[in-house]
PDB file of N, CA and C in Angstrom:
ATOM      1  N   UNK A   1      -6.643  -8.522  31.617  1.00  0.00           N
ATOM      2  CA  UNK A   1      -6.650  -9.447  30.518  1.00  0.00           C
ATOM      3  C   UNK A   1      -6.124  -8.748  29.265  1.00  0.00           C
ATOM      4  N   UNK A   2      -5.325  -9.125  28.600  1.00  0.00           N
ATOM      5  CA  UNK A   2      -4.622  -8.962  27.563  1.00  0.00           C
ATOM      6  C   UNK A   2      -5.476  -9.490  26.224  1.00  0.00           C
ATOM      7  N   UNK A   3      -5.489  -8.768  25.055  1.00  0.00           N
ATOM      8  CA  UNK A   3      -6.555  -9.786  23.848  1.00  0.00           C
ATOM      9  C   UNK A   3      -5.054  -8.998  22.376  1.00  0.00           C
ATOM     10  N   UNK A   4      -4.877  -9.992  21.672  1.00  0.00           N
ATOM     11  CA  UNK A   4      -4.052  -9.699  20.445  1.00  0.00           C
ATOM     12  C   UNK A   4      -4.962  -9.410  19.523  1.00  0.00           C
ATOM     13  N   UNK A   5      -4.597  -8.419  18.922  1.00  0.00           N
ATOM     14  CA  UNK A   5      -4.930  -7.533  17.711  1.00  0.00           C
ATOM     15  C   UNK A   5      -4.343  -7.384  16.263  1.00  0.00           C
ATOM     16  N   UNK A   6      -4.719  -7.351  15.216  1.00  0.00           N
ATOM     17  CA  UNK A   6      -3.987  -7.165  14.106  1.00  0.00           C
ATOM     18  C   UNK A   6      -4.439  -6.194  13.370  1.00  0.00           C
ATOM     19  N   UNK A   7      -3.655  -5.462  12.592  1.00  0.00           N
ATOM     20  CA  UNK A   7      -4.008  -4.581  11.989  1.00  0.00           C
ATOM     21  C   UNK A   7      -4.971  -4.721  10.498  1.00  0.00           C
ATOM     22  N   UNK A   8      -5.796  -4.041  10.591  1.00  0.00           N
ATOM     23  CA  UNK A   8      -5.976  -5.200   9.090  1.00  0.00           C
ATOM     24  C   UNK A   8      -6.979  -3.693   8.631  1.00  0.00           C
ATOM     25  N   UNK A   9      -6.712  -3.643   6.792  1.00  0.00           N
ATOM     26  CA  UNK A   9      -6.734  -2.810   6.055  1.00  0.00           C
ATOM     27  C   UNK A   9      -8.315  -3.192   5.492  1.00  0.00           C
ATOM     28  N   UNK A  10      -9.028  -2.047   5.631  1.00  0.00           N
ATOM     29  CA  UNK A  10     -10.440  -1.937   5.302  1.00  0.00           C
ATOM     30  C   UNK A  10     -10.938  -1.444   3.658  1.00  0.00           C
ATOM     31  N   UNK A  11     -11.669  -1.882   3.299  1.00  0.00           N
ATOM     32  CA  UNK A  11     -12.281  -0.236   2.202  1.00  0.00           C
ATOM     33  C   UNK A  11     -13.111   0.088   2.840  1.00  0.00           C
ATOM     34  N   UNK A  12     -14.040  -0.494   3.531  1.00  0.00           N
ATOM     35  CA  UNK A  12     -15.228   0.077   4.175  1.00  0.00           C
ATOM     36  C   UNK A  12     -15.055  -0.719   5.675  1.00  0.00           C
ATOM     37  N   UNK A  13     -15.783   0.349   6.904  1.00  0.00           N
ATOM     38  CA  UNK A  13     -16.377  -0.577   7.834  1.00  0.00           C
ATOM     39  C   UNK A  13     -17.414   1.013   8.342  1.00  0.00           C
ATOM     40  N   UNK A  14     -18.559   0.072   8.669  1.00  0.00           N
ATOM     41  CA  UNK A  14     -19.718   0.850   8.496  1.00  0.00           C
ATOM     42  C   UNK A  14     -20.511  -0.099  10.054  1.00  0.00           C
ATOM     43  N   UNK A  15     -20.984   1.207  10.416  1.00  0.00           N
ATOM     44  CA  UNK A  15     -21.572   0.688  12.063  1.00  0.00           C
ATOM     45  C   UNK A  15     -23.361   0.309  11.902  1.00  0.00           C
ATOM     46  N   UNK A  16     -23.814  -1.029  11.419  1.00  0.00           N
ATOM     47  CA  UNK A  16     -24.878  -1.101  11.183  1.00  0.00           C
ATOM     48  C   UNK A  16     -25.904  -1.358  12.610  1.00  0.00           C
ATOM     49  N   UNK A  17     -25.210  -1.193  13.708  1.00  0.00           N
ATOM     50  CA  UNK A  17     -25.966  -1.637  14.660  1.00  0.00           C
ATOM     51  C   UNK A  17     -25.417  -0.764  15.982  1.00  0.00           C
ATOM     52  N   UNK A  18     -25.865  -0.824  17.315  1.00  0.00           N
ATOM     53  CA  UNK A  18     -24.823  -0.693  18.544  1.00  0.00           C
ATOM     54  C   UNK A  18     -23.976  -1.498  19.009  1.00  0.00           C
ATOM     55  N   UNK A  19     -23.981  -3.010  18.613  1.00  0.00           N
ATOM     56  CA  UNK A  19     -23.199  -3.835  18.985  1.00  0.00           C
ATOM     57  C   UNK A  19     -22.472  -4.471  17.566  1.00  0.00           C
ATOM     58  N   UNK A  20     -22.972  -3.973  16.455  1.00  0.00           N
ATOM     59  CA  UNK A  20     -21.872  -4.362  14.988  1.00  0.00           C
ATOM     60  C   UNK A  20     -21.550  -3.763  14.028  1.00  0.00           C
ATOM     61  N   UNK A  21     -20.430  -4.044  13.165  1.00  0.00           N
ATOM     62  CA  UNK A  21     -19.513  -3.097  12.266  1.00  0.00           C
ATOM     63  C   UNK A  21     -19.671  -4.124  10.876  1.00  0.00           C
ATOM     64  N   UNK A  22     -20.011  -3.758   9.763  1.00  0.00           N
ATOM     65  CA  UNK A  22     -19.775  -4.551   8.519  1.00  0.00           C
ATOM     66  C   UNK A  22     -18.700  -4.066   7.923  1.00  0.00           C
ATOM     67  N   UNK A  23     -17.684  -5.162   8.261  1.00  0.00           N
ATOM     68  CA  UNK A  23     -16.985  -4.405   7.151  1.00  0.00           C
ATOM     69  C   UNK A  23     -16.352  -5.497   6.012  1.00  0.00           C
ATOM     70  N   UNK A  24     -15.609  -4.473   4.914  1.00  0.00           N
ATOM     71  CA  UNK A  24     -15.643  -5.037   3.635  1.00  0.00           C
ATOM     72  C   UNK A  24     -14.106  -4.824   3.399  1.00  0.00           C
ATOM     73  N   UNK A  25     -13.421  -5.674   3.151  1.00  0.00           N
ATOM     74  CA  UNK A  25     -11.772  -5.755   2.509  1.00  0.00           C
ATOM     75  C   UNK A  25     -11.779  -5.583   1.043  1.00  0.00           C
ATOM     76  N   UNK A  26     -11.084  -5.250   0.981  1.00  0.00           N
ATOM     77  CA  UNK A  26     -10.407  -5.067  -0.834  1.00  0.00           C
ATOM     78  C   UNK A  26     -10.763  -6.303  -1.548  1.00  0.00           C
ATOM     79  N   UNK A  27     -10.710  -7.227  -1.277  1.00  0.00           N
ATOM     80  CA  UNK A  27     -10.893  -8.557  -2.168  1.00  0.00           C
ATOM     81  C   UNK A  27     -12.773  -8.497  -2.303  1.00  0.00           C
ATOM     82  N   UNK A  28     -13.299  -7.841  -1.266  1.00  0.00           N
ATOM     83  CA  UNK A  28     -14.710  -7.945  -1.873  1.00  0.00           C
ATOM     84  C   UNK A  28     -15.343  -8.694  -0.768  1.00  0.00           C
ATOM     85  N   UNK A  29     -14.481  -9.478   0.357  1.00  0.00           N
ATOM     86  CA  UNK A  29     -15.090 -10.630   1.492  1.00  0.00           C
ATOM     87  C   UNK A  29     -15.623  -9.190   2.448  1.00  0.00           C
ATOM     88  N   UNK A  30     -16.794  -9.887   2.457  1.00  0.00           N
ATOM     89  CA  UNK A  30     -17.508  -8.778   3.804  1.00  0.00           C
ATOM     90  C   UNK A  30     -18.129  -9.642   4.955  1.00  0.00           C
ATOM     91  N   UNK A  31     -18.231  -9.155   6.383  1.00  0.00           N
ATOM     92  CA  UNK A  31     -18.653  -9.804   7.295  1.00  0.00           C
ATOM     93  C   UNK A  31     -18.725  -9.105   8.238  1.00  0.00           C
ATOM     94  N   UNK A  32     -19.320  -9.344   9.377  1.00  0.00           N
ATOM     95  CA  UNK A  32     -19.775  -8.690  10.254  1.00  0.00           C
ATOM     96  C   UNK A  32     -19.020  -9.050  11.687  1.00  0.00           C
ATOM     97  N   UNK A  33     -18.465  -7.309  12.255  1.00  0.00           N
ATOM     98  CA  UNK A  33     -17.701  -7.870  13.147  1.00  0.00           C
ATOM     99  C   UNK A  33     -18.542  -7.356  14.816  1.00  0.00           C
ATOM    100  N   UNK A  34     -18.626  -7.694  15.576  1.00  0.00           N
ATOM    101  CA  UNK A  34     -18.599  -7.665  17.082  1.00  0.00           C
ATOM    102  C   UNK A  34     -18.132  -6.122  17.217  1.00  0.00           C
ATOM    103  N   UNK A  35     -18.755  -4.872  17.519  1.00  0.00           N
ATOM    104  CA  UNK A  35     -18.006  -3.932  17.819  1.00  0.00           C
ATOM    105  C   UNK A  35     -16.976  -4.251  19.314  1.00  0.00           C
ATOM    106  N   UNK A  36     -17.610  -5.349  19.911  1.00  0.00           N
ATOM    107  CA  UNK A  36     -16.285  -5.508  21.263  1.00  0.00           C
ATOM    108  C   UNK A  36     -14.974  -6.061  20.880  1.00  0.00           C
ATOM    109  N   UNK A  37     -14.978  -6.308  19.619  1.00  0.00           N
ATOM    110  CA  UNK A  37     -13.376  -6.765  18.930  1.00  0.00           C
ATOM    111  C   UNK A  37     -12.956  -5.356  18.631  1.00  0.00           C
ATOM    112  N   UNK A  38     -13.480  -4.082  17.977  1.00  0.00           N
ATOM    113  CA  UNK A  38     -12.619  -3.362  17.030  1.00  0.00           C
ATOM    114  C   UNK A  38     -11.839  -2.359  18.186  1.00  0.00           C
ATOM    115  N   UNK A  39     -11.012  -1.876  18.429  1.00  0.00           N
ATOM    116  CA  UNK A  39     -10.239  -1.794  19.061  1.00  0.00           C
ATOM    117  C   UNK A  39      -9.975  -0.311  19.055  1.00  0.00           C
ATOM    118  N   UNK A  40     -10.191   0.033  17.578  1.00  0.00           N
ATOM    119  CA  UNK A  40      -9.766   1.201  17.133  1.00  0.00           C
ATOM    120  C   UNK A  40      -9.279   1.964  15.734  1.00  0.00           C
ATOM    121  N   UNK A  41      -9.132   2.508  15.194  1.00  0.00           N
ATOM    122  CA  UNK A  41      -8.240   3.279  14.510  1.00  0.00           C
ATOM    123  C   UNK A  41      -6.842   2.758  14.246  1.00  0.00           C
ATOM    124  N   UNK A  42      -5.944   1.672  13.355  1.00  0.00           N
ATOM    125  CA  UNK A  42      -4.450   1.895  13.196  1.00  0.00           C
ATOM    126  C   UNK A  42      -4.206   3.047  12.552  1.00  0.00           C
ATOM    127  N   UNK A  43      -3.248   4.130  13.326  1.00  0.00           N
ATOM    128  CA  UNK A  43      -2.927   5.904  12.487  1.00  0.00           C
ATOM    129  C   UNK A  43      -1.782   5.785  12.262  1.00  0.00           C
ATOM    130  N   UNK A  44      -1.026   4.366  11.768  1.00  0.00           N
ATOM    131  CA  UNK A  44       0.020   4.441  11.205  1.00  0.00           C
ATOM    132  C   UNK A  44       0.060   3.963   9.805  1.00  0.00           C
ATOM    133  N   UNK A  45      -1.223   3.580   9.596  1.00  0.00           N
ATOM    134  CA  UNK A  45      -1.112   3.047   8.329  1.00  0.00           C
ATOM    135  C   UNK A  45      -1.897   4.485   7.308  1.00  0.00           C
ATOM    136  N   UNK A  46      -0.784   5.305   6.442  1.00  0.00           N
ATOM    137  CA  UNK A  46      -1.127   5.972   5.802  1.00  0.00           C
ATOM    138  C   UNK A  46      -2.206   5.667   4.505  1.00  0.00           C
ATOM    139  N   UNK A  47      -1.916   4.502   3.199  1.00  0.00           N
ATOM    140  CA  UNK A  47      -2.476   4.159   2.180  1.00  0.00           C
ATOM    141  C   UNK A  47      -3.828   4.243   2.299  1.00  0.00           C
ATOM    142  N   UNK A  48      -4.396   3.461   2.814  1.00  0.00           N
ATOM    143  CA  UNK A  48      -5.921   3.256   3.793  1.00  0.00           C
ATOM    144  C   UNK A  48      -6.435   3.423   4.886  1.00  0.00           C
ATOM    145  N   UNK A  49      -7.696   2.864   5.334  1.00  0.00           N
ATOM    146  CA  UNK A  49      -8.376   2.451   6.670  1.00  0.00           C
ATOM    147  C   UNK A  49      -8.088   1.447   7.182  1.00  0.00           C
ATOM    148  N   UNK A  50      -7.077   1.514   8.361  1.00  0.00           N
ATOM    149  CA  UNK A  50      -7.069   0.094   8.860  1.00  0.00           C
ATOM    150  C   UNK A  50      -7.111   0.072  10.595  1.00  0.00           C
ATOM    151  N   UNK A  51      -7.569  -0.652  10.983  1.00  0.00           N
ATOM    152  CA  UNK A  51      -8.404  -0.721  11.908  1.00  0.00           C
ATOM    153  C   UNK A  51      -7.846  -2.031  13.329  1.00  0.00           C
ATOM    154  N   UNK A  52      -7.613  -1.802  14.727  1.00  0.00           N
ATOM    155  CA  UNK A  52      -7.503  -3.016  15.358  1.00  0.00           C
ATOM    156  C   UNK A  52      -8.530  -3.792  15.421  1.00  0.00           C
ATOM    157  N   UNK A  53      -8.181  -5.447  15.062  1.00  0.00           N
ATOM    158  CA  UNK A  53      -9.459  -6.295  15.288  1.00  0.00           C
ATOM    159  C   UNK A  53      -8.834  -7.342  16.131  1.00  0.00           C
ATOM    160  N   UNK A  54      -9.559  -7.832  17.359  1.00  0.00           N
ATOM    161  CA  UNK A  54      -9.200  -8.976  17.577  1.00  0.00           C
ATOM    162  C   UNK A  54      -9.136  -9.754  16.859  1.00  0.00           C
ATOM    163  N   UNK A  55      -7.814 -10.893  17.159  1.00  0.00           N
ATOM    164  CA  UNK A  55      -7.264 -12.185  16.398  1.00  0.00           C
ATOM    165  C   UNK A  55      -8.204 -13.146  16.802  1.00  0.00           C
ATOM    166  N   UNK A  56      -8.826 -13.364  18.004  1.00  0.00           N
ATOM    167  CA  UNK A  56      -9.929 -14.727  17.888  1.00  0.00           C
ATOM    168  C   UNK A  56     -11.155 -14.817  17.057  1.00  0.00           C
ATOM    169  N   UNK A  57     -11.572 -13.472  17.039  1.00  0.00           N
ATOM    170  CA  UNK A  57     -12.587 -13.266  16.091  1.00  0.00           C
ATOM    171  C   UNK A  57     -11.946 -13.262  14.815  1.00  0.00           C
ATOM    172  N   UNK A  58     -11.446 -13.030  14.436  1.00  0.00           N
ATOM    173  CA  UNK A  58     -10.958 -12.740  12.786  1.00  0.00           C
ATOM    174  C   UNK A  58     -10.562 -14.351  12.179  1.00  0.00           C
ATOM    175  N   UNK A  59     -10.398 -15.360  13.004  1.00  0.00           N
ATOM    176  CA  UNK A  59      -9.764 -16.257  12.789  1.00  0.00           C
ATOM    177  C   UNK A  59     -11.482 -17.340  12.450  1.00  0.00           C
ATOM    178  N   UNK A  60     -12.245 -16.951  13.318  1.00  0.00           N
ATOM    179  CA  UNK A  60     -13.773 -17.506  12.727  1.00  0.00           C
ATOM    180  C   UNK A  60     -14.219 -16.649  11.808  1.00  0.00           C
ATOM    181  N   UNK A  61     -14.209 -15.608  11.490  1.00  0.00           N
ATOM    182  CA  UNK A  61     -14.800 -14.597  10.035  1.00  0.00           C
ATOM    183  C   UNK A  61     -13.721 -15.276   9.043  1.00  0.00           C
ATOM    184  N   UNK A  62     -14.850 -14.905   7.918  1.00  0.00           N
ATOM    185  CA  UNK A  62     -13.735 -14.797   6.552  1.00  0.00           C
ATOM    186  C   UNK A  62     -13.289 -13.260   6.163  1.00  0.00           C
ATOM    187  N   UNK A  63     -13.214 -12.692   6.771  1.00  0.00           N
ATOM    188  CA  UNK A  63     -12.618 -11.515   5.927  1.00  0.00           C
ATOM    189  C   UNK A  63     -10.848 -11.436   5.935  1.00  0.00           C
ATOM    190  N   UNK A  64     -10.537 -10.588   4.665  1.00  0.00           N
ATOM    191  CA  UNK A  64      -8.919 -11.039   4.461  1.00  0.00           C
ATOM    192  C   UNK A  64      -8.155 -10.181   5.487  1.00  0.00           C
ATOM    193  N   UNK A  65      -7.250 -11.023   6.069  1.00  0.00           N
ATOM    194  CA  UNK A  65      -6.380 -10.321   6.806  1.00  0.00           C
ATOM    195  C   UNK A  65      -5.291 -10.382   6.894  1.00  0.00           C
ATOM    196  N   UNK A  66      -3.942  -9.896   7.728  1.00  0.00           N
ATOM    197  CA  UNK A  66      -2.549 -10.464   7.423  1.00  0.00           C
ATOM    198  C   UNK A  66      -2.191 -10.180   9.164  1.00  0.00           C
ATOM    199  N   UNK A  67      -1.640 -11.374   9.426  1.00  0.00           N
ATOM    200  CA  UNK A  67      -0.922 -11.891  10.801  1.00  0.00           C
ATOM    201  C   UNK A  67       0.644 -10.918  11.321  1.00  0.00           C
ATOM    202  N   UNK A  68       0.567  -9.983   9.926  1.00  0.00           N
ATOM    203  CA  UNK A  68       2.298  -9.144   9.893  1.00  0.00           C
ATOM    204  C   UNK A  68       2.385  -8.038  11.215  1.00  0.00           C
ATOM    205  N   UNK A  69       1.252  -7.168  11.512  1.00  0.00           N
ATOM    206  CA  UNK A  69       1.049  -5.976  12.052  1.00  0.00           C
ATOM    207  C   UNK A  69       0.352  -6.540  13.085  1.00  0.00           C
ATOM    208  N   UNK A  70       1.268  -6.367  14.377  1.00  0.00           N
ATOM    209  CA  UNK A  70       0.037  -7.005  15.684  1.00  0.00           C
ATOM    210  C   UNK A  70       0.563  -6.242  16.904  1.00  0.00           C
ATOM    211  N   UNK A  71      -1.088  -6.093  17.197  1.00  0.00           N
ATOM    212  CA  UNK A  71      -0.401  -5.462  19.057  1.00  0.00           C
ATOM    213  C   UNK A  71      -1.054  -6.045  20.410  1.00  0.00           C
ATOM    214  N   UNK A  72      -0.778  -6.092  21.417  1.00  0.00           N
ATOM    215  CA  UNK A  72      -1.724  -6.532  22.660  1.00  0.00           C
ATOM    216  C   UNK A  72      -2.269  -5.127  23.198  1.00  0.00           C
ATOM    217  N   UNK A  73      -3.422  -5.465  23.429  1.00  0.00           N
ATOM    218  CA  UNK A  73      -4.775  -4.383  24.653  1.00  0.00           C
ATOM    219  C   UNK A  73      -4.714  -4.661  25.310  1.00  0.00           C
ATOM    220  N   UNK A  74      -4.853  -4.175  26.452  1.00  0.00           N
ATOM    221  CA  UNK A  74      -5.626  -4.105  27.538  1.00  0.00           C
ATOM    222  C   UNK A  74      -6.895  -3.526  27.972  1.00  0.00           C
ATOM    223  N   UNK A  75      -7.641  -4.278  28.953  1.00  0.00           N
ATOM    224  CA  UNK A  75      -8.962  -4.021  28.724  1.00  0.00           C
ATOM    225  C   UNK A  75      -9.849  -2.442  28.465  1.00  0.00           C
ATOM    226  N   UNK A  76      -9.226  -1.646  28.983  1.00  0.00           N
ATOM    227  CA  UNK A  76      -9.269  -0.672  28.504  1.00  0.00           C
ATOM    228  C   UNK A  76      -9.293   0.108  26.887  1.00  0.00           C
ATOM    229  N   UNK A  77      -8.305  -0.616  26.268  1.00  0.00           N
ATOM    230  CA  UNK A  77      -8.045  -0.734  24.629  1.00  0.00           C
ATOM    231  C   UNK A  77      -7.292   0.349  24.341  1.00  0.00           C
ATOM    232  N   UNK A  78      -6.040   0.109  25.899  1.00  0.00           N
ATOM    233  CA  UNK A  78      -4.245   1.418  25.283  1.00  0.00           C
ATOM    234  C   UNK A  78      -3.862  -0.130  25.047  1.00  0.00           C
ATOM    235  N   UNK A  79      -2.888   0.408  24.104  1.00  0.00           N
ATOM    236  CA  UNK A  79      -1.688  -0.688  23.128  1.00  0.00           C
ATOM    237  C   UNK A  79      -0.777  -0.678  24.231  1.00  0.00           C
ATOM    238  N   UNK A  80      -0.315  -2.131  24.849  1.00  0.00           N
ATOM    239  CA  UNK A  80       0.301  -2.457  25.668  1.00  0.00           C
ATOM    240  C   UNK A  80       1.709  -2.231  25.186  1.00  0.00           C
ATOM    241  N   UNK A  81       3.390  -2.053  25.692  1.00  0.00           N
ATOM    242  CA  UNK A  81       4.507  -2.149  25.119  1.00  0.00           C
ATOM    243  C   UNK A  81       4.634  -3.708  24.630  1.00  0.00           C
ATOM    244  N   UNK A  82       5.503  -3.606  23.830  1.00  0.00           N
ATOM    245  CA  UNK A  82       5.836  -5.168  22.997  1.00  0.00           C
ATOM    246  C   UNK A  82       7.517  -5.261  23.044  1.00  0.00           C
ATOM    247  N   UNK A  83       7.514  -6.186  23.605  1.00  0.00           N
ATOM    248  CA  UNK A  83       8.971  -6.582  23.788  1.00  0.00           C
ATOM    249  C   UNK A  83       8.986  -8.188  23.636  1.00  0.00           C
ATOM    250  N   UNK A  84      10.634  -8.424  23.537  1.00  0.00           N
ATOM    251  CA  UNK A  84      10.511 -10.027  23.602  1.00  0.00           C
ATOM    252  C   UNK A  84      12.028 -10.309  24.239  1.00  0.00           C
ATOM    253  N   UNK A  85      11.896 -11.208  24.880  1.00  0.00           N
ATOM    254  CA  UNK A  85      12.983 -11.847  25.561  1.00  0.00           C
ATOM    255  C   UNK A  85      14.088 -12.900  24.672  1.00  0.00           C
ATOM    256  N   UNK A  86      15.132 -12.689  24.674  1.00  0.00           N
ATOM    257  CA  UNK A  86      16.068 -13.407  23.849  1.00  0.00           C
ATOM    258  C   UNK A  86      16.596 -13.924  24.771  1.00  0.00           C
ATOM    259  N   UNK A  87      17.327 -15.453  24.776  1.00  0.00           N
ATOM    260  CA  UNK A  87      18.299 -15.864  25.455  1.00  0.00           C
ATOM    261  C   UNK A  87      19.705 -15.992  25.253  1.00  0.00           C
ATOM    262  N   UNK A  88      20.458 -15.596  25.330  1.00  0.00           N
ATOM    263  CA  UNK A  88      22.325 -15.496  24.649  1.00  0.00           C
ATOM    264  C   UNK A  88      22.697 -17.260  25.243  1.00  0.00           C
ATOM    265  N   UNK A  89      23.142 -18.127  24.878  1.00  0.00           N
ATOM    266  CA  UNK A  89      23.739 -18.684  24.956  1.00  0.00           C
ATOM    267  C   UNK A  89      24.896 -19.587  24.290  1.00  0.00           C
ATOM    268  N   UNK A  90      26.404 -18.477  25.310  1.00  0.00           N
ATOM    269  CA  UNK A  90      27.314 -18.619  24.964  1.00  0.00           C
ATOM    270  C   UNK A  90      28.358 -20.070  24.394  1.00  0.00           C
ATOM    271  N   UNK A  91      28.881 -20.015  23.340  1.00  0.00           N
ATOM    272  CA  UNK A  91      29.407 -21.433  23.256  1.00  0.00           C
ATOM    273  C   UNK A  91      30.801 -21.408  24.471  1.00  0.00           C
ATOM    274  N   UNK A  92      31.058 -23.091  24.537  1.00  0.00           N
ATOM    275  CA  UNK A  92      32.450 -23.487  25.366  1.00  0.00           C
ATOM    276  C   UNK A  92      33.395 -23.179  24.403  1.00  0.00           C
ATOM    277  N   UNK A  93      34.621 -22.835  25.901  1.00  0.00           N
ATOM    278  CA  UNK A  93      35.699 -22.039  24.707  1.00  0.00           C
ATOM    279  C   UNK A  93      36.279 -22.886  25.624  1.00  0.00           C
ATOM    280  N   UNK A  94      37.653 -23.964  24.743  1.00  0.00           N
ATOM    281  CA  UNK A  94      39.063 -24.312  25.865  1.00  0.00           C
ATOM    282  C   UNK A  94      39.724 -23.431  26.355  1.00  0.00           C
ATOM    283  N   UNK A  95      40.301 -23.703  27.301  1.00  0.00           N
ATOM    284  CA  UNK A  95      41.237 -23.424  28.113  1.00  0.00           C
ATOM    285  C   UNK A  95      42.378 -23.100  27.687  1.00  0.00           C
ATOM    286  N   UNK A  96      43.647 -22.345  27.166  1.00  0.00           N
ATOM    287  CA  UNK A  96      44.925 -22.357  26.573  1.00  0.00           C
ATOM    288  C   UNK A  96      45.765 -22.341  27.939  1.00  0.00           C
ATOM    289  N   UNK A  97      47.231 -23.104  27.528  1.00  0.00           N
ATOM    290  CA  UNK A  97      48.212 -23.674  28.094  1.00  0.00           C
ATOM    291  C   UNK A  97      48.836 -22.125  28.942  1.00  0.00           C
ATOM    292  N   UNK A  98      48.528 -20.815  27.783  1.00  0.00           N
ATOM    293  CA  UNK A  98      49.479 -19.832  28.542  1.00  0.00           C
ATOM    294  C   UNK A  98      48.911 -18.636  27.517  1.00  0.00           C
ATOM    295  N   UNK A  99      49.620 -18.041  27.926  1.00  0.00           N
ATOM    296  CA  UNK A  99      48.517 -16.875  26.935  1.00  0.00           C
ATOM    297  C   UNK A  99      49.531 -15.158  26.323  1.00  0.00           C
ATOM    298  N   UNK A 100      50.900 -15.865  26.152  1.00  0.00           N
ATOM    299  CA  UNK A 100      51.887 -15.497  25.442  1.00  0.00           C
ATOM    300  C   UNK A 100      51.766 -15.717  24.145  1.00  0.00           C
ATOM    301  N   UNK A 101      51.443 -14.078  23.532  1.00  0.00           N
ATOM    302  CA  UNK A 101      51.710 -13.968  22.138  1.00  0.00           C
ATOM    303  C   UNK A 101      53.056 -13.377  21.506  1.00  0.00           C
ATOM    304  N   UNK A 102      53.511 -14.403  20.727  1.00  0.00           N
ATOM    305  CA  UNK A 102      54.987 -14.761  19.773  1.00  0.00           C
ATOM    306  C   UNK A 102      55.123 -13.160  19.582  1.00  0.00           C
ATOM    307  N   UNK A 103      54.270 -12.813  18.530  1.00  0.00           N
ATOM    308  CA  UNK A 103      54.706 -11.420  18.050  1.00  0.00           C
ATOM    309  C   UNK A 103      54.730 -10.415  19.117  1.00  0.00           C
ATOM    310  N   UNK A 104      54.375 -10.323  20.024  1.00  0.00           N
ATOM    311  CA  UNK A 104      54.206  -8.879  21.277  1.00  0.00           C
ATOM    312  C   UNK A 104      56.004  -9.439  21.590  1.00  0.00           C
ATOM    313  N   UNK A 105      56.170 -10.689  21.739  1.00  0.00           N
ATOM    314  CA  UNK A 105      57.243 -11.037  22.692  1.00  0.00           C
ATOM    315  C   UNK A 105      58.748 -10.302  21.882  1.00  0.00           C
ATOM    316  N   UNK A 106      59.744  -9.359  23.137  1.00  0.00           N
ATOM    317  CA  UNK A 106      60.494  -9.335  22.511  1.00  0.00           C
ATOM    318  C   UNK A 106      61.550 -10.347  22.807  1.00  0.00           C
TER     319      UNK A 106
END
């Protein structure tokens, strides 16, 4: 099972329990998360603390978050690869009568 994650920037998250994390965003919104959402450590974000949280949970809390920085888990909680599939589809081109160009021709 796969669960989406977002990165989301802390001032505080503090382990008040074995099964929960309070934590507190910059704007001051605090709430209490499920330690089976937090995922981990983001160690790419230099400025602050920011942290993986599951997206289903975060979407019933109020605490502030941003939808920009996201990864998929696996149950385990390694960051799955992220790729995406594009489709090319080419436009119709006519047909030409002959395919003699004037200037090459001597």
């Amino acid at each position: 099972m796969r669960t989406l994650c977002y990165s989301v920037r802390l001032e505080s998250l503090s382990r008040i329990s074995a099964k929960a994390f309070r934590a507190v965003a910059f704007d001051g919104s605090t709430d209490i998360i499920p330690a089976s959402c937090i995922m981990g450590a983001d160690d790419d974000v230099v400025k602050s603390d920011a942290y993986w949280i599951a997206a289903w949970i975060l979407e019933k809390k109020s605490i502030q978050y941003s939808c920009k920085k996201q990864a998929w888990f696996d149950e385990s909680g390694n960051i799955l690869p992220d790729y995406t599939v594009e489709k090319h589809k080419p436009t119709k081109i006519e047909a030409k009568d002959n395919n003699i160009i004037t200037q090459l021709k001597k």
